[in-house]
C-alpha atoms as a PDB file:
ATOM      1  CA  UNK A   1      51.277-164.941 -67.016  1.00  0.00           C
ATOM      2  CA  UNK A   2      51.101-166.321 -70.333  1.00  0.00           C
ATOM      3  CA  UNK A   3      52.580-165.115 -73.480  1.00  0.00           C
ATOM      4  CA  UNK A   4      52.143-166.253 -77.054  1.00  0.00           C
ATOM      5  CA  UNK A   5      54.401-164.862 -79.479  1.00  0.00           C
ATOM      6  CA  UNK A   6      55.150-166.695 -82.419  1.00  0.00           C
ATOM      7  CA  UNK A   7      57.434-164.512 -84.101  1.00  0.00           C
ATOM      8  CA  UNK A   8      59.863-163.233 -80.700  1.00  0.00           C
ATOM      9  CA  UNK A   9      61.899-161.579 -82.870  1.00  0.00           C
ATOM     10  CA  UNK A  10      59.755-159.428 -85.098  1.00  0.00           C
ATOM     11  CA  UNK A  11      58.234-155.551 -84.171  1.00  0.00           C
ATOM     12  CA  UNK A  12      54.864-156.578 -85.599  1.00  0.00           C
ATOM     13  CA  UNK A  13      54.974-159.277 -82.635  1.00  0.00           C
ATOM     14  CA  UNK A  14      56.366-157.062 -79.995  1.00  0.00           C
ATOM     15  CA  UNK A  15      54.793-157.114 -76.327  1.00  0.00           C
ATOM     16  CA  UNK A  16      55.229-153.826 -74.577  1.00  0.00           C
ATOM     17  CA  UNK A  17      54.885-153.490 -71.120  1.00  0.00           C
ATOM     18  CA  UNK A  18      55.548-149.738 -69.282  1.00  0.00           C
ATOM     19  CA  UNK A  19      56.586-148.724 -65.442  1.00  0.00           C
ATOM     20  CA  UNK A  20      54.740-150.027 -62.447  1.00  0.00           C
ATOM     21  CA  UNK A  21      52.131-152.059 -64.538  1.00  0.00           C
ATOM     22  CA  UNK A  22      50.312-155.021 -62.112  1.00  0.00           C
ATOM     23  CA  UNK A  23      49.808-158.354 -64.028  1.00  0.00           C
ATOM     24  CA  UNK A  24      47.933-160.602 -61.810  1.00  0.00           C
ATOM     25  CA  UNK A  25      47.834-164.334 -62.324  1.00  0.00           C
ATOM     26  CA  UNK A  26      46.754-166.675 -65.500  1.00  0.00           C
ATOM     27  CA  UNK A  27      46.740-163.469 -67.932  1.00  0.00           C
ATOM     28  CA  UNK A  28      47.552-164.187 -71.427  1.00  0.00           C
ATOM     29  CA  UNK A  29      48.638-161.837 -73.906  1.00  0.00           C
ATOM     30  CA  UNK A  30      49.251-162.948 -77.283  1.00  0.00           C
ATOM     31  CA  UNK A  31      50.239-161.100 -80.569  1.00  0.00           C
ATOM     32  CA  UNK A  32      49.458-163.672 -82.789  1.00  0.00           C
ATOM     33  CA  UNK A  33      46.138-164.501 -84.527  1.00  0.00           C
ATOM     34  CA  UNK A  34      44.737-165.595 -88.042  1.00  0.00           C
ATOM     35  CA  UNK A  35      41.951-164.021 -91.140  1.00  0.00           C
ATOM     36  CA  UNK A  36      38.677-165.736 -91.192  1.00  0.00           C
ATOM     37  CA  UNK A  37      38.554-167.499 -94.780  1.00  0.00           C
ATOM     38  CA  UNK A  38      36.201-169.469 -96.397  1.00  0.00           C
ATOM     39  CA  UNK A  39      33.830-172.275 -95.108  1.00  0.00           C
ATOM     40  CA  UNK A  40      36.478-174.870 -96.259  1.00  0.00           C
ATOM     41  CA  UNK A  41      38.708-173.564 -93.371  1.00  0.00           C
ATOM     42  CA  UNK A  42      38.101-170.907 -91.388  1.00  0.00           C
ATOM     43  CA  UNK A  43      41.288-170.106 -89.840  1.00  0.00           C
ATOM     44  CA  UNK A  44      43.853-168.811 -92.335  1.00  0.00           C
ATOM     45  CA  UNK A  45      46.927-171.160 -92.686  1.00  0.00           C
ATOM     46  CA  UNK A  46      48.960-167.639 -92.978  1.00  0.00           C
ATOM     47  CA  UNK A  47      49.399-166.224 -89.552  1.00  0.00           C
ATOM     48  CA  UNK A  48      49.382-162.587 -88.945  1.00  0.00           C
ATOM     49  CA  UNK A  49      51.102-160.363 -86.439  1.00  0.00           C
ATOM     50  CA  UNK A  50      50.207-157.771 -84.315  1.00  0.00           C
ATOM     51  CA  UNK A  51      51.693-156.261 -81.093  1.00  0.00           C
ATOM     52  CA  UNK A  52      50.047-155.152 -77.583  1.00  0.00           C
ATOM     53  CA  UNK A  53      51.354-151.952 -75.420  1.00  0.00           C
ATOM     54  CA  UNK A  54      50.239-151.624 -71.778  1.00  0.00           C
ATOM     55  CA  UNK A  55      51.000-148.302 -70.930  1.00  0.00           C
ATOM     56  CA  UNK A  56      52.584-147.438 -67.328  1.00  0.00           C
ATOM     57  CA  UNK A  57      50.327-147.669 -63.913  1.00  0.00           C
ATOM     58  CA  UNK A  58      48.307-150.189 -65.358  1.00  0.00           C
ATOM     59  CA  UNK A  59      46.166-152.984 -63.232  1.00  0.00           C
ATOM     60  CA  UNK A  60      45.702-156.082 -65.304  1.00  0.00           C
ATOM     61  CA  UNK A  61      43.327-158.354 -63.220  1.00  0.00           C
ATOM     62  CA  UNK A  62      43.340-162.252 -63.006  1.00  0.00           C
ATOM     63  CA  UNK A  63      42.055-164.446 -65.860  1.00  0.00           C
ATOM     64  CA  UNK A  64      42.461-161.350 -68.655  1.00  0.00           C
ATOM     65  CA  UNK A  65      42.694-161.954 -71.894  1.00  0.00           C
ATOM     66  CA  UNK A  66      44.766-159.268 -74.769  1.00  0.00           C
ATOM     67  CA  UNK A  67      44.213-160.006 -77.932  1.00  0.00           C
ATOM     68  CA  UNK A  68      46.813-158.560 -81.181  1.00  0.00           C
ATOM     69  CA  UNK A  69      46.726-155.360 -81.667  1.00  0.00           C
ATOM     70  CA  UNK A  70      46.040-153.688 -78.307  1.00  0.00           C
ATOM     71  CA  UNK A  71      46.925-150.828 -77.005  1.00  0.00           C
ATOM     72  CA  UNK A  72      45.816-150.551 -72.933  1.00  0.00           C
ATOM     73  CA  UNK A  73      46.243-146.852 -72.014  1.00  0.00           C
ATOM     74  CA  UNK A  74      48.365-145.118 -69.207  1.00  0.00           C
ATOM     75  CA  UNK A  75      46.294-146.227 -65.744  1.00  0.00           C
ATOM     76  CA  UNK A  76      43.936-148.494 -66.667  1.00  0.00           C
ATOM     77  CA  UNK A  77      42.486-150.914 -65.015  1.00  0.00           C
ATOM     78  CA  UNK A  78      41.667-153.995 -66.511  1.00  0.00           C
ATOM     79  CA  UNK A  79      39.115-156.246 -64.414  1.00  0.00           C
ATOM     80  CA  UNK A  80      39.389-159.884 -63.492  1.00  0.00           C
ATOM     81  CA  UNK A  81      38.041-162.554 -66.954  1.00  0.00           C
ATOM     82  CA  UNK A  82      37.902-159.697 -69.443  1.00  0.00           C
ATOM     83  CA  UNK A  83      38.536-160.120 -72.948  1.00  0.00           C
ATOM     84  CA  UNK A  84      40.287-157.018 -74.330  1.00  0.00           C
ATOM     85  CA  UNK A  85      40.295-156.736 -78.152  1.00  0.00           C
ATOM     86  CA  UNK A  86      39.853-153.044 -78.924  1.00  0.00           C
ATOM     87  CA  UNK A  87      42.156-150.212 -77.401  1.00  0.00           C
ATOM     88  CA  UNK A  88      41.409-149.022 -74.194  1.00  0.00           C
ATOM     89  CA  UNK A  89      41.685-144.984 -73.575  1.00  0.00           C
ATOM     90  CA  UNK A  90      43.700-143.702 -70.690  1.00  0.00           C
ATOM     91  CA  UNK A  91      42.593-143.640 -66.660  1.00  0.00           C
ATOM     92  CA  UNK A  92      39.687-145.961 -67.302  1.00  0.00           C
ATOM     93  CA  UNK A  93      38.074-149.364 -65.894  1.00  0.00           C
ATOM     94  CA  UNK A  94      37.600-151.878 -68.557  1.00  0.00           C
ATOM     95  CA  UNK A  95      35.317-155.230 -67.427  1.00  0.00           C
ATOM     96  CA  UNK A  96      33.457-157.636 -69.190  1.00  0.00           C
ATOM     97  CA  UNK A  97      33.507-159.947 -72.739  1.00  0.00           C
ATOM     98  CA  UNK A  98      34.530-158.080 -74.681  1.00  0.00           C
ATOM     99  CA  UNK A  99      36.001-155.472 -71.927  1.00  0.00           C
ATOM    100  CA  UNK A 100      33.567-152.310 -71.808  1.00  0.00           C
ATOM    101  CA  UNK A 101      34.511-149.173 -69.878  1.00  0.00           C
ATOM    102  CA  UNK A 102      32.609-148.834 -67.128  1.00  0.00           C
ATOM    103  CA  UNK A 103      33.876-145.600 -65.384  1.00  0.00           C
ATOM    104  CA  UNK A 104      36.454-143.025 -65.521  1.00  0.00           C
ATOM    105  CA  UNK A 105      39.766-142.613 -62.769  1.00  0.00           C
ATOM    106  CA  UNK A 106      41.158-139.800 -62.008  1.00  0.00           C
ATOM    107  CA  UNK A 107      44.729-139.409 -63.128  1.00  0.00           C
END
């Protein structure tokens, strides 16, 4: 698994990670991303911070990608090369790029 955190020691950087969560090779989480600025230079020099939760019973599959900001809900699983950048509800399975649910688990 692969973490970047640029700030370790700030909340707004924080990775959260619940109870009985699977995190299956080469996934990287990171809490740390940039605004989108002029044509001059995209990529703000300023970085900006954002933490991810995974919430308890989670499967996160190979290859996944969490970007800032994301909360994964309580049971979700996460499939193998997807790109999550927008919350994911509870008891769900999220695939694709960008991750999609694609059908509902029972709790």
């Amino acid at each position: 698994m692969l973490f970047h955190v640029t700030e370790p020691k700030s909340e707004k950087a924080k990775i959260t990670i619940g109870d009985n969560v699977f995190i299956a090779p080469r996934v990287l989480i990171t809490t740390a991303t940039h605004n989108i600025e002029s044509s001059f230079q995209r990529a703000s020099s300023k970085t900006v911070h954002k933490p991810v939760k995974i919430d308890d019973g989670c499967w996160i599959g190979a290859n996944v990608t969490i970007l800032p900001g994301v909360h994964i809900g309580k049971g979700c699983v996460i499939g193998a090369g997807a790109v999550v950048n927008k919350d994911c509800e509870p008891n769900g399975v999220y695939v694709g790029v960008p991750a999609k649910r694609i059908k509902d688990l029972k709790e």
